[in-house]
N, C-alpha and C. Protein backbone atom coordinates (compact mmCIF):
# COMPACT_ATOMS: atom_id res chain seq x y z
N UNK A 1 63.45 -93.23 43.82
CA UNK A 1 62.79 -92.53 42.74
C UNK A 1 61.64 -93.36 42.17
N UNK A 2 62.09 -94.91 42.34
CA UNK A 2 60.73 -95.54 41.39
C UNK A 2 59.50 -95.67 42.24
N UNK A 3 59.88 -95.60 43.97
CA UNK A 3 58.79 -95.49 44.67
C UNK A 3 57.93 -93.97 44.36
N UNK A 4 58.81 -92.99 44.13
CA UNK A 4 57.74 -92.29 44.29
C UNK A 4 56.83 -92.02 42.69
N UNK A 5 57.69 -92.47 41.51
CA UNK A 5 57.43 -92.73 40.54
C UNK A 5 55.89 -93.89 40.20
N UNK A 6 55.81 -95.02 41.41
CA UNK A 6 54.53 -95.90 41.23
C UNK A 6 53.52 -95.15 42.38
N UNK A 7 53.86 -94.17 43.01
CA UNK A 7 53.39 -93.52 43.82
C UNK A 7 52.01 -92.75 42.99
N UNK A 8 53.10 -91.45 42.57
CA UNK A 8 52.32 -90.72 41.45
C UNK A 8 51.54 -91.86 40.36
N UNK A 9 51.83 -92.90 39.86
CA UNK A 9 50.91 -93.24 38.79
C UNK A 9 49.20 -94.02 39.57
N UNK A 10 49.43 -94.69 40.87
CA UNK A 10 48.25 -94.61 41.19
C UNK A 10 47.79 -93.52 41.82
N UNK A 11 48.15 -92.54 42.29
CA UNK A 11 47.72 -91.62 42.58
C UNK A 11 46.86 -90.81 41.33
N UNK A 12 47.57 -90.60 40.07
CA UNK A 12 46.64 -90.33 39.34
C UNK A 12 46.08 -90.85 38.70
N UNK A 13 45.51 -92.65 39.15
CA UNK A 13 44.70 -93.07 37.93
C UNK A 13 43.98 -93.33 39.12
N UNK A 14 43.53 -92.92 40.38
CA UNK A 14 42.79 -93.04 41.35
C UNK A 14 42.13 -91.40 41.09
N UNK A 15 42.72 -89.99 40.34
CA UNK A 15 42.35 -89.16 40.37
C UNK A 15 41.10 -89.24 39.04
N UNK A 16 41.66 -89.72 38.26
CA UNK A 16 40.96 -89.98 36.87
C UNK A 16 39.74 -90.52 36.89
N UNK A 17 39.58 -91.76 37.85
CA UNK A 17 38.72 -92.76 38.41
C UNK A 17 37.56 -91.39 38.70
N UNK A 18 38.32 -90.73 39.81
CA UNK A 18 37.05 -89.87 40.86
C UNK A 18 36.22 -89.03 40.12
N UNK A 19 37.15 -88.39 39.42
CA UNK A 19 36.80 -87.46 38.25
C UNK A 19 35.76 -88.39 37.35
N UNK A 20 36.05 -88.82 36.63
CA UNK A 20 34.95 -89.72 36.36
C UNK A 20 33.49 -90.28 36.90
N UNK A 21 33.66 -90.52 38.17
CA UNK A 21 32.59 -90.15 39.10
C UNK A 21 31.97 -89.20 39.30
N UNK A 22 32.95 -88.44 39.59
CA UNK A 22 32.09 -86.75 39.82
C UNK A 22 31.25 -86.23 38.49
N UNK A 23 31.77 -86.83 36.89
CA UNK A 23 31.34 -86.51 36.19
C UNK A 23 29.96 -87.08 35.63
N UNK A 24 30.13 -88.38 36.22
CA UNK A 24 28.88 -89.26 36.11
C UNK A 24 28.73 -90.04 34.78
N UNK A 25 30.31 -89.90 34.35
CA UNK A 25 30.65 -91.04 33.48
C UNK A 25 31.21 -92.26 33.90
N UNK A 26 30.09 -92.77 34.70
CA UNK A 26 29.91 -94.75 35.14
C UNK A 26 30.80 -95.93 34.44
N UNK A 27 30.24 -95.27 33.26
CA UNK A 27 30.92 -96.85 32.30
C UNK A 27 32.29 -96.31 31.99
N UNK A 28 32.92 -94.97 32.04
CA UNK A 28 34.29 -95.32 31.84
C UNK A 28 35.24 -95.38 33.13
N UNK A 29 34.36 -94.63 34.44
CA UNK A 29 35.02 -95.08 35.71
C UNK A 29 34.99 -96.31 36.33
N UNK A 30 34.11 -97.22 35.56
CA UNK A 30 34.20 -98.79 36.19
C UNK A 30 35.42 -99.38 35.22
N UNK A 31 36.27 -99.07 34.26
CA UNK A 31 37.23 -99.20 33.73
C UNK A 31 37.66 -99.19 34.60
N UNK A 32 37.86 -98.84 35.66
CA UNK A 32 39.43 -98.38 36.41
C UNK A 32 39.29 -99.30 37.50
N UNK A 33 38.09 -100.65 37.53
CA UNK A 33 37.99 -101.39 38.24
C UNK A 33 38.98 -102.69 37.51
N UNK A 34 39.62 -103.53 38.44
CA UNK A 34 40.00 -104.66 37.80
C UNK A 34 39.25 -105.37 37.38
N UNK A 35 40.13 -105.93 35.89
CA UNK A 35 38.40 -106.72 35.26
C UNK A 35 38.49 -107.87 35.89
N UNK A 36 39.08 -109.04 37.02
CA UNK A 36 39.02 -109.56 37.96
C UNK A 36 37.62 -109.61 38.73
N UNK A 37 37.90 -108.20 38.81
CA UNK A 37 35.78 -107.51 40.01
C UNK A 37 35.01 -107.58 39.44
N UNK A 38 35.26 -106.69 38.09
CA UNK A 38 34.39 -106.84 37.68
C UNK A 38 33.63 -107.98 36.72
N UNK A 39 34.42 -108.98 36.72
CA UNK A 39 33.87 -110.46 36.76
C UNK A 39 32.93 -110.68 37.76
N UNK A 40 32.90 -110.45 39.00
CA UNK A 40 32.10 -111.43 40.07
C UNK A 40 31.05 -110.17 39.95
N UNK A 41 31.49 -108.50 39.97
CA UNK A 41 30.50 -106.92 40.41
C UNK A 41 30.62 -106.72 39.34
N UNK A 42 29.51 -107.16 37.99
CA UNK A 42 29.51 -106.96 36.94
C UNK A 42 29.37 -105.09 36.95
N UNK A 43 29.89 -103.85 35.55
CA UNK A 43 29.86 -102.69 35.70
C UNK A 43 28.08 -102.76 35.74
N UNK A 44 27.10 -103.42 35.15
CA UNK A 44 25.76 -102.82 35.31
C UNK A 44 24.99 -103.41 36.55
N UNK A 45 25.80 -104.08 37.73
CA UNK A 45 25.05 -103.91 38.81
C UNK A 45 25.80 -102.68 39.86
N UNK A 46 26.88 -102.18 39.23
CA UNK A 46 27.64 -101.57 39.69
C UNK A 46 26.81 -99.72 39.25
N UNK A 47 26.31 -100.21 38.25
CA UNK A 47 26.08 -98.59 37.09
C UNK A 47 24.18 -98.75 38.16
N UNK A 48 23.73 -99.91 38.71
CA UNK A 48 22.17 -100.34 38.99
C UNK A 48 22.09 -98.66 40.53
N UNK A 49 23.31 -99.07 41.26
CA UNK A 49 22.78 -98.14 42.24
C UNK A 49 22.78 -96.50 41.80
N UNK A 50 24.17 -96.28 41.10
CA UNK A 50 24.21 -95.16 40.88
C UNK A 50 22.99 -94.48 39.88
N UNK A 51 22.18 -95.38 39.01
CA UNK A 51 21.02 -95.28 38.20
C UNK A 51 20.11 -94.95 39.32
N UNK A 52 19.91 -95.29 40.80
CA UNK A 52 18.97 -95.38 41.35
C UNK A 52 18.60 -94.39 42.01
N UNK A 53 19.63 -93.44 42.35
CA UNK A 53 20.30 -92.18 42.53
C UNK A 53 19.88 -90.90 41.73
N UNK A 54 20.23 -91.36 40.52
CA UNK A 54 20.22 -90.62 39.36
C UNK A 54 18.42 -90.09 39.22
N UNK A 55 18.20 -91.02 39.32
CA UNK A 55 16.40 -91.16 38.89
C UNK A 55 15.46 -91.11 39.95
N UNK A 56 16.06 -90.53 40.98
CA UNK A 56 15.37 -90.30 41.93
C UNK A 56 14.17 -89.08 41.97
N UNK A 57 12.79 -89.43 41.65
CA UNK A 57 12.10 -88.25 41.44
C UNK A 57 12.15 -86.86 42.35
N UNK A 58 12.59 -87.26 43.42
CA UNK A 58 12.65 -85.92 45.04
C UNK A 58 13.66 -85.46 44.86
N UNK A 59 15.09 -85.52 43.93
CA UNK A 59 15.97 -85.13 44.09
C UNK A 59 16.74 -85.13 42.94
N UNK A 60 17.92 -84.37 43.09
CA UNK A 60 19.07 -84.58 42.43
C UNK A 60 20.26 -84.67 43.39
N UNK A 61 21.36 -85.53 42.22
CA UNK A 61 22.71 -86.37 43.68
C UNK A 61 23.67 -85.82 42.75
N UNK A 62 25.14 -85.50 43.58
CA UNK A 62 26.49 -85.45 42.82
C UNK A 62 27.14 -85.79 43.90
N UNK A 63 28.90 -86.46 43.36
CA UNK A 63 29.40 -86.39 43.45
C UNK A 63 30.90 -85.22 44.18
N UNK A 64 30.96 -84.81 44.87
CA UNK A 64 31.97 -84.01 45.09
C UNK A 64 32.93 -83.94 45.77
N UNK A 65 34.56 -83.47 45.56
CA UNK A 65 35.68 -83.06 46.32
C UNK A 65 36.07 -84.65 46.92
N UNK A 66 35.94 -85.22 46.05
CA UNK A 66 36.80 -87.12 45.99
C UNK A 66 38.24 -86.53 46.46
N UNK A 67 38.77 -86.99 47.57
CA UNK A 67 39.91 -86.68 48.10
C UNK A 67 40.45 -87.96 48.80
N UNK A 68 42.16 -88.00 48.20
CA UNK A 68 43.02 -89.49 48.00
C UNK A 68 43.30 -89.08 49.47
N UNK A 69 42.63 -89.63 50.85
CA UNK A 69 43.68 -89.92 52.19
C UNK A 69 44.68 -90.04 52.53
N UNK A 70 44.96 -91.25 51.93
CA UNK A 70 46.19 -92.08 52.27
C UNK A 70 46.34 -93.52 51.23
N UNK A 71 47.78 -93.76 51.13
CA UNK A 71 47.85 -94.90 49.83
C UNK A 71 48.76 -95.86 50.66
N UNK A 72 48.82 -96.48 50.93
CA UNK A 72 49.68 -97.32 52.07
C UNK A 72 51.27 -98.29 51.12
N UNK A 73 52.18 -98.43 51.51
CA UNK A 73 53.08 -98.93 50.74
C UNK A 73 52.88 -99.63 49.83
N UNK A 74 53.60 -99.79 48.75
CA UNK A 74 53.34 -100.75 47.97
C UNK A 74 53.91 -102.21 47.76
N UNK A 75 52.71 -102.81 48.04
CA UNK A 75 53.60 -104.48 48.12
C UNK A 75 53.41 -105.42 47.04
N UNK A 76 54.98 -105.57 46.82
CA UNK A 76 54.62 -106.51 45.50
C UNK A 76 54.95 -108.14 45.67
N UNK A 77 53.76 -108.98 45.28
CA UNK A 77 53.76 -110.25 45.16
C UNK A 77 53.69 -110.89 43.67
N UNK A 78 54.30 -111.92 43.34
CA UNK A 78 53.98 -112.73 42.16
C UNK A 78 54.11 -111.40 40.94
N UNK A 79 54.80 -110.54 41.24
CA UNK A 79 55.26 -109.03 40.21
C UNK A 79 53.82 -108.59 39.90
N UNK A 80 52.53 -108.67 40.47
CA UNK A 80 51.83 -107.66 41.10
C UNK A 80 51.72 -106.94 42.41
N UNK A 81 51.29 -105.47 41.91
CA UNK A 81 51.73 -104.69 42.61
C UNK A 81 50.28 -104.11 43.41
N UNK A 82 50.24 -103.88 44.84
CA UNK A 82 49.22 -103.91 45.62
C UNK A 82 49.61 -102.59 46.66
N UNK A 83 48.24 -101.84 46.72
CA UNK A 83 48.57 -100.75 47.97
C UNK A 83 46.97 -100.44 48.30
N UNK A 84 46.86 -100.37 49.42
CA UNK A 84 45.92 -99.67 50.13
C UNK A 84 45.22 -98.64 49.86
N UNK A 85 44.37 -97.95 49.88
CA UNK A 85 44.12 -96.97 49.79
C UNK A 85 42.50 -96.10 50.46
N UNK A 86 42.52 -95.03 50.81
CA UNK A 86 41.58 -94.42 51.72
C UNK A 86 41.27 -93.16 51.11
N UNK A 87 39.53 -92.91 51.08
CA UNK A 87 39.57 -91.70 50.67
C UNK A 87 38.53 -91.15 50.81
N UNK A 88 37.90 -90.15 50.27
CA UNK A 88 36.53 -89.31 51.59
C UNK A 88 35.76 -88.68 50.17
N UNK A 89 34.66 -88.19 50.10
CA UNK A 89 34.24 -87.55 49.29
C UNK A 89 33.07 -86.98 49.81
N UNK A 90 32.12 -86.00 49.40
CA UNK A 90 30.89 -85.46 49.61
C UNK A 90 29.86 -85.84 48.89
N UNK A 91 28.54 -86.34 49.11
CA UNK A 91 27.52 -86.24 48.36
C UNK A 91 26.61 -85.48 48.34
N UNK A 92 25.66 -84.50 47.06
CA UNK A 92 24.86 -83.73 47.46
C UNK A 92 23.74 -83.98 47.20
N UNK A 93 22.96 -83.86 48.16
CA UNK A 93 21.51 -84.32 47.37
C UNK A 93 20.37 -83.08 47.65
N UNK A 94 20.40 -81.97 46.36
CA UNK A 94 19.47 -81.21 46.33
C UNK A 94 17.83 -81.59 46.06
N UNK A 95 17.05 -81.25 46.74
CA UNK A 95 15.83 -81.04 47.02
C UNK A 95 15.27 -80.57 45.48
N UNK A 96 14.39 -81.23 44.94
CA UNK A 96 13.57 -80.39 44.14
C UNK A 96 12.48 -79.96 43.98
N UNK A 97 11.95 -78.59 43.62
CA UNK A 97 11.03 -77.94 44.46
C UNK A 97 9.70 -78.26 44.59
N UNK A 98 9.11 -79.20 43.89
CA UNK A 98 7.98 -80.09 43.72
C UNK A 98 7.66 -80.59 44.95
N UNK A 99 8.64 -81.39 45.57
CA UNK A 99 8.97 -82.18 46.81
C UNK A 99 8.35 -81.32 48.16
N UNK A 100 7.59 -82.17 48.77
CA UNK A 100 6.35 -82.09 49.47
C UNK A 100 7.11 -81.52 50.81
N UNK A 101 6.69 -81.23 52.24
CA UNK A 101 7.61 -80.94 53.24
C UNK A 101 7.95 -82.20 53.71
N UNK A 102 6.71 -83.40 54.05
CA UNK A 102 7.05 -84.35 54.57
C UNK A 102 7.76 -85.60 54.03
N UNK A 103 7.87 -85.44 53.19
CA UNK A 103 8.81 -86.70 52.32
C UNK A 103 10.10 -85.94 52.41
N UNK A 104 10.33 -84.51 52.17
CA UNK A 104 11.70 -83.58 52.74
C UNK A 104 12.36 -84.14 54.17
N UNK A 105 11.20 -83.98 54.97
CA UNK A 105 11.75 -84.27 56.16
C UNK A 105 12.09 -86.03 56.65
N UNK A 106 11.57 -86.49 55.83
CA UNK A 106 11.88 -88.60 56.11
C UNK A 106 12.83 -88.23 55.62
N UNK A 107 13.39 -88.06 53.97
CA UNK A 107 14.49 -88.14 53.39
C UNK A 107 15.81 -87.12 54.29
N UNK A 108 15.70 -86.05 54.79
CA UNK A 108 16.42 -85.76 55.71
C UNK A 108 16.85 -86.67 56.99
N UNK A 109 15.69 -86.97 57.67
CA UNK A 109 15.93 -88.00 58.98
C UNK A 109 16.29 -89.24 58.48
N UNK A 110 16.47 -89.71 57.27
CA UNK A 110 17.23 -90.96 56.58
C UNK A 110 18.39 -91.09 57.00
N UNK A 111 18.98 -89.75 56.21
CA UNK A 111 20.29 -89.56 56.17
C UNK A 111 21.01 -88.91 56.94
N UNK A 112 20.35 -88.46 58.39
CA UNK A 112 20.99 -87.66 59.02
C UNK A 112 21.31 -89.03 60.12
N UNK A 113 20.13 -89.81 60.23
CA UNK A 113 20.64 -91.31 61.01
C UNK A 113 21.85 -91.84 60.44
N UNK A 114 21.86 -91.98 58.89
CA UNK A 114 22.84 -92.78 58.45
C UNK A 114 24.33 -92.36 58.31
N UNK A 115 24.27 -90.83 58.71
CA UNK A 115 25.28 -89.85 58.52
C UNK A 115 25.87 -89.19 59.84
N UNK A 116 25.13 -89.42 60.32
CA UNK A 116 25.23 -88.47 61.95
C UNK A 116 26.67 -87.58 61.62
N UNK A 117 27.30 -87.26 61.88
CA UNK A 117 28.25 -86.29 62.25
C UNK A 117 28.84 -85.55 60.60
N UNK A 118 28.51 -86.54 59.79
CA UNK A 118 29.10 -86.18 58.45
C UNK A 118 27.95 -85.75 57.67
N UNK A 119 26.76 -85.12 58.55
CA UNK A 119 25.87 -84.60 57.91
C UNK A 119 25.53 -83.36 58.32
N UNK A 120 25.34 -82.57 56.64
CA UNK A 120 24.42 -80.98 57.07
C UNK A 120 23.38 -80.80 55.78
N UNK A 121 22.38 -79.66 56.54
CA UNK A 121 21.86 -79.69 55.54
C UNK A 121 21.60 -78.38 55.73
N UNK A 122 21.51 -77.65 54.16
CA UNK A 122 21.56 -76.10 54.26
C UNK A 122 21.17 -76.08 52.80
N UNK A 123 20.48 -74.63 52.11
CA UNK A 123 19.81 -74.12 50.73
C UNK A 123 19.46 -75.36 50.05
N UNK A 124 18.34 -76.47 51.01
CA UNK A 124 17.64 -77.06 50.38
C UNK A 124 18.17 -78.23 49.86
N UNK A 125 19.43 -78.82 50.23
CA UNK A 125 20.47 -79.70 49.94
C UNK A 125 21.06 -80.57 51.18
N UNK A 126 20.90 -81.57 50.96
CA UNK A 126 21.89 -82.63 51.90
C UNK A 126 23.18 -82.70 51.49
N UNK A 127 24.45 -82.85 52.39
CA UNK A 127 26.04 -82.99 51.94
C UNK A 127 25.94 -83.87 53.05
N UNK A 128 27.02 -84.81 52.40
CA UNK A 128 27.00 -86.01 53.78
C UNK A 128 28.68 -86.30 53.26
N UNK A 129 29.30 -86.68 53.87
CA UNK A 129 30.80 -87.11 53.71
C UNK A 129 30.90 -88.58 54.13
N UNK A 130 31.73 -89.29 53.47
CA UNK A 130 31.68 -90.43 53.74
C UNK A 130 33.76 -91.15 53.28
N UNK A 131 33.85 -91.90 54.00
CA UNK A 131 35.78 -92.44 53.65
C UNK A 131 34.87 -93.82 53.33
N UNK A 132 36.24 -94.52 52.43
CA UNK A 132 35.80 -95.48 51.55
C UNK A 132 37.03 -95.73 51.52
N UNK A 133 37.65 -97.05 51.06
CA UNK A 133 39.03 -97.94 50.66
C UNK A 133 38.74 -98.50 49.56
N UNK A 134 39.56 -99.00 48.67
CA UNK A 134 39.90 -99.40 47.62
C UNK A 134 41.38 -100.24 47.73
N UNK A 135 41.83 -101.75 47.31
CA UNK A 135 42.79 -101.98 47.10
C UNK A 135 43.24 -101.53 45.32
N UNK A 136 44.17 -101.06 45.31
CA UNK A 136 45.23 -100.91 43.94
C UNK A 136 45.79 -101.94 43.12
N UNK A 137 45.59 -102.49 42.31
CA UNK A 137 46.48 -103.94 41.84
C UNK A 137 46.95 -103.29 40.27
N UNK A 138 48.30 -103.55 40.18
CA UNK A 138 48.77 -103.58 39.37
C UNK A 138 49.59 -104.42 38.52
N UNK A 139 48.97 -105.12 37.81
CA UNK A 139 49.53 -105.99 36.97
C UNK A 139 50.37 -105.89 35.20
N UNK A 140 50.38 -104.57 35.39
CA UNK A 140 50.10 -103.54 34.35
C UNK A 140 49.81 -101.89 34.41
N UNK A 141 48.84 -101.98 34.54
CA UNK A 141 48.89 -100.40 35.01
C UNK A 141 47.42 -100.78 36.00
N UNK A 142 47.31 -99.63 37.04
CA UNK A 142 46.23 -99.60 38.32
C UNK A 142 45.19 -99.29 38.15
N UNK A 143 44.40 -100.30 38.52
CA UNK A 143 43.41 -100.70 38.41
C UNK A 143 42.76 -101.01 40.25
N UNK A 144 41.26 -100.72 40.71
CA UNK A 144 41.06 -101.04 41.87
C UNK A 144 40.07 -102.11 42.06
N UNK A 145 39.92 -102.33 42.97
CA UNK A 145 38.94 -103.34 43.30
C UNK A 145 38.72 -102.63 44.85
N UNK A 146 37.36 -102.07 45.01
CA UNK A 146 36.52 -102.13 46.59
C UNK A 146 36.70 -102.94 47.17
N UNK A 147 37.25 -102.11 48.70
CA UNK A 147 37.43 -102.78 50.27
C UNK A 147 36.67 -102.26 50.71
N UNK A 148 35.40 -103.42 50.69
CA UNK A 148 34.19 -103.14 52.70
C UNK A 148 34.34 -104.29 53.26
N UNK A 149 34.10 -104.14 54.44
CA UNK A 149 34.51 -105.49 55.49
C UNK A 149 33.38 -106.62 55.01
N UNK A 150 32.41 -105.91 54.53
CA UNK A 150 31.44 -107.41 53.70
C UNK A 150 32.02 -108.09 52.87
N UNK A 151 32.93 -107.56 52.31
CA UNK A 151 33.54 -108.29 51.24
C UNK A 151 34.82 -109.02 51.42
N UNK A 152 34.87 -108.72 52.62
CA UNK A 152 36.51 -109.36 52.85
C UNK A 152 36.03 -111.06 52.56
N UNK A 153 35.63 -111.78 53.19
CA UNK A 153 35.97 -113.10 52.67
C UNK A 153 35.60 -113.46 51.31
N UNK A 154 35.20 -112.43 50.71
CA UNK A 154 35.44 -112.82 48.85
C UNK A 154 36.64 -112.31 48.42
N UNK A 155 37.65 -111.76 49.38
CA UNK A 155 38.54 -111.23 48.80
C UNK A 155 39.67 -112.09 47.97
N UNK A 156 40.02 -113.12 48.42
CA UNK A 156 40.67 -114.23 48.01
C UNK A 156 40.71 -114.34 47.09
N UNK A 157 39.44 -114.13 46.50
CA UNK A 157 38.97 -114.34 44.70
C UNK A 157 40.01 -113.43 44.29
N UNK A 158 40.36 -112.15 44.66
CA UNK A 158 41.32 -111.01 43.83
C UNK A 158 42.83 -110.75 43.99
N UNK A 159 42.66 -111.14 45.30
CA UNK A 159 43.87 -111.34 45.63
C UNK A 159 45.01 -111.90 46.84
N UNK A 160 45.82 -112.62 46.86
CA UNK A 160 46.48 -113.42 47.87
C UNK A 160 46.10 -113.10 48.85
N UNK A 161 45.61 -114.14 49.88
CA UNK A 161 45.45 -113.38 51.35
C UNK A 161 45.97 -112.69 52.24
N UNK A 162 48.01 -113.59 51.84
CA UNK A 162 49.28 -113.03 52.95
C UNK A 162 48.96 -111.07 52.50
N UNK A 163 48.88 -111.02 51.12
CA UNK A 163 48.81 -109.87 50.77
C UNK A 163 47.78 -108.92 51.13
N UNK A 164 46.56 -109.59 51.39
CA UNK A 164 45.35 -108.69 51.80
C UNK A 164 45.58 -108.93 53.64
N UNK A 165 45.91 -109.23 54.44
CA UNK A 165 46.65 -109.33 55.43
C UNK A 165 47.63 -108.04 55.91
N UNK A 166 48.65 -108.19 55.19
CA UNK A 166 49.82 -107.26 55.05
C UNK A 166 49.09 -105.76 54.70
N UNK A 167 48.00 -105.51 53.68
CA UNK A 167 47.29 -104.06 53.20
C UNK A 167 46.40 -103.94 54.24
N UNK A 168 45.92 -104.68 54.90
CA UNK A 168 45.11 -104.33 56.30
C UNK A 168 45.81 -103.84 57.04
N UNK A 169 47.04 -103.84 57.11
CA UNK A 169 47.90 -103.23 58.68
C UNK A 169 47.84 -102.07 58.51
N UNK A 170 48.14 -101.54 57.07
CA UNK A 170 47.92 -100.10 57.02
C UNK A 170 46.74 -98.81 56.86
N UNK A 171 45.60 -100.05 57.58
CA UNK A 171 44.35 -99.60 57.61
C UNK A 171 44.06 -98.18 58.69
């Protein structure tokens, strides 16, 4: 029962997180980062890309349909608590109508290179899908810290290696 009990609570503070995203409230979804990360990934270099996004004169971007994959067991070391996690979302990036044909068409061939199979584009809008990981740490209540393979040898900084080891198997 308590497994599926720590189950459900990151499950929904990973839902809260997305939602937050999707809403494009930055500074309270980098809350849900460990303040660990966000020691080294301060929230305003974190808030720098999504600003960059935001203010993009050719366009407008959202967020959409943040969907939890998979959460991999939970392993607890030193009575923190650690799990895996995988998950997919959509981005949209509508066209705005100002926007010339040929800067349409680079910004299309951008992202259709960078997207290949997880890309369409239809009523003037790019959707691109993309999976993403996150480790879970709970020392308290769950909190994440970003998994990209660039970052793995800073990982140490956040958390035990045997442990980031062990959350890789269930990659």
């Amino acid at each position: 029962m308590n497994a599926q009990t720590e189950q459900y609570e990151i499950e929904s503070a990973f839902n809260e997180y997305r939602n937050l995203i999707e809403k494009k409230e930055f500074d309270k979804a980098f809350d849900y980062y460990h303040k660990s990360f966000l020691k080294y990934i301060p929230k305003k270099d974190l808030e720098k890309e999504f600003t960059k996004l935001e203010n993009n004169p050719n366009f407008t971007y959202s967020v959409k349909s943040s969907k939890l994959l998979s959460s991999s067991k939970i392993i607890v070391y030193d009575t923190i608590k650690y799990s895996f996690i995988k998950y997919g979302a959509n981005t949209h990036i509508k066209f705005k109508d100002e926007v010339s044909a040929d800067t349409k068409e680079r910004i299309k061939e951008h992202f259709k290179k960078l997207y290949r199979e997880n890309y369409k584009f239809s009523n003037n809008e790019i959707i691109t899908y993309k999976e993403q990981e996150l480790i879970g740490l709970n020392d308290s209540v769950w909190r994440f810290i970003m998994y990209k393979n660039k970052l793995k040898p800073y990982m140490s900084i956040w958390l035990p290696e045997k442990v980031l080891d062990s959350l890789l198997l269930y990659r």
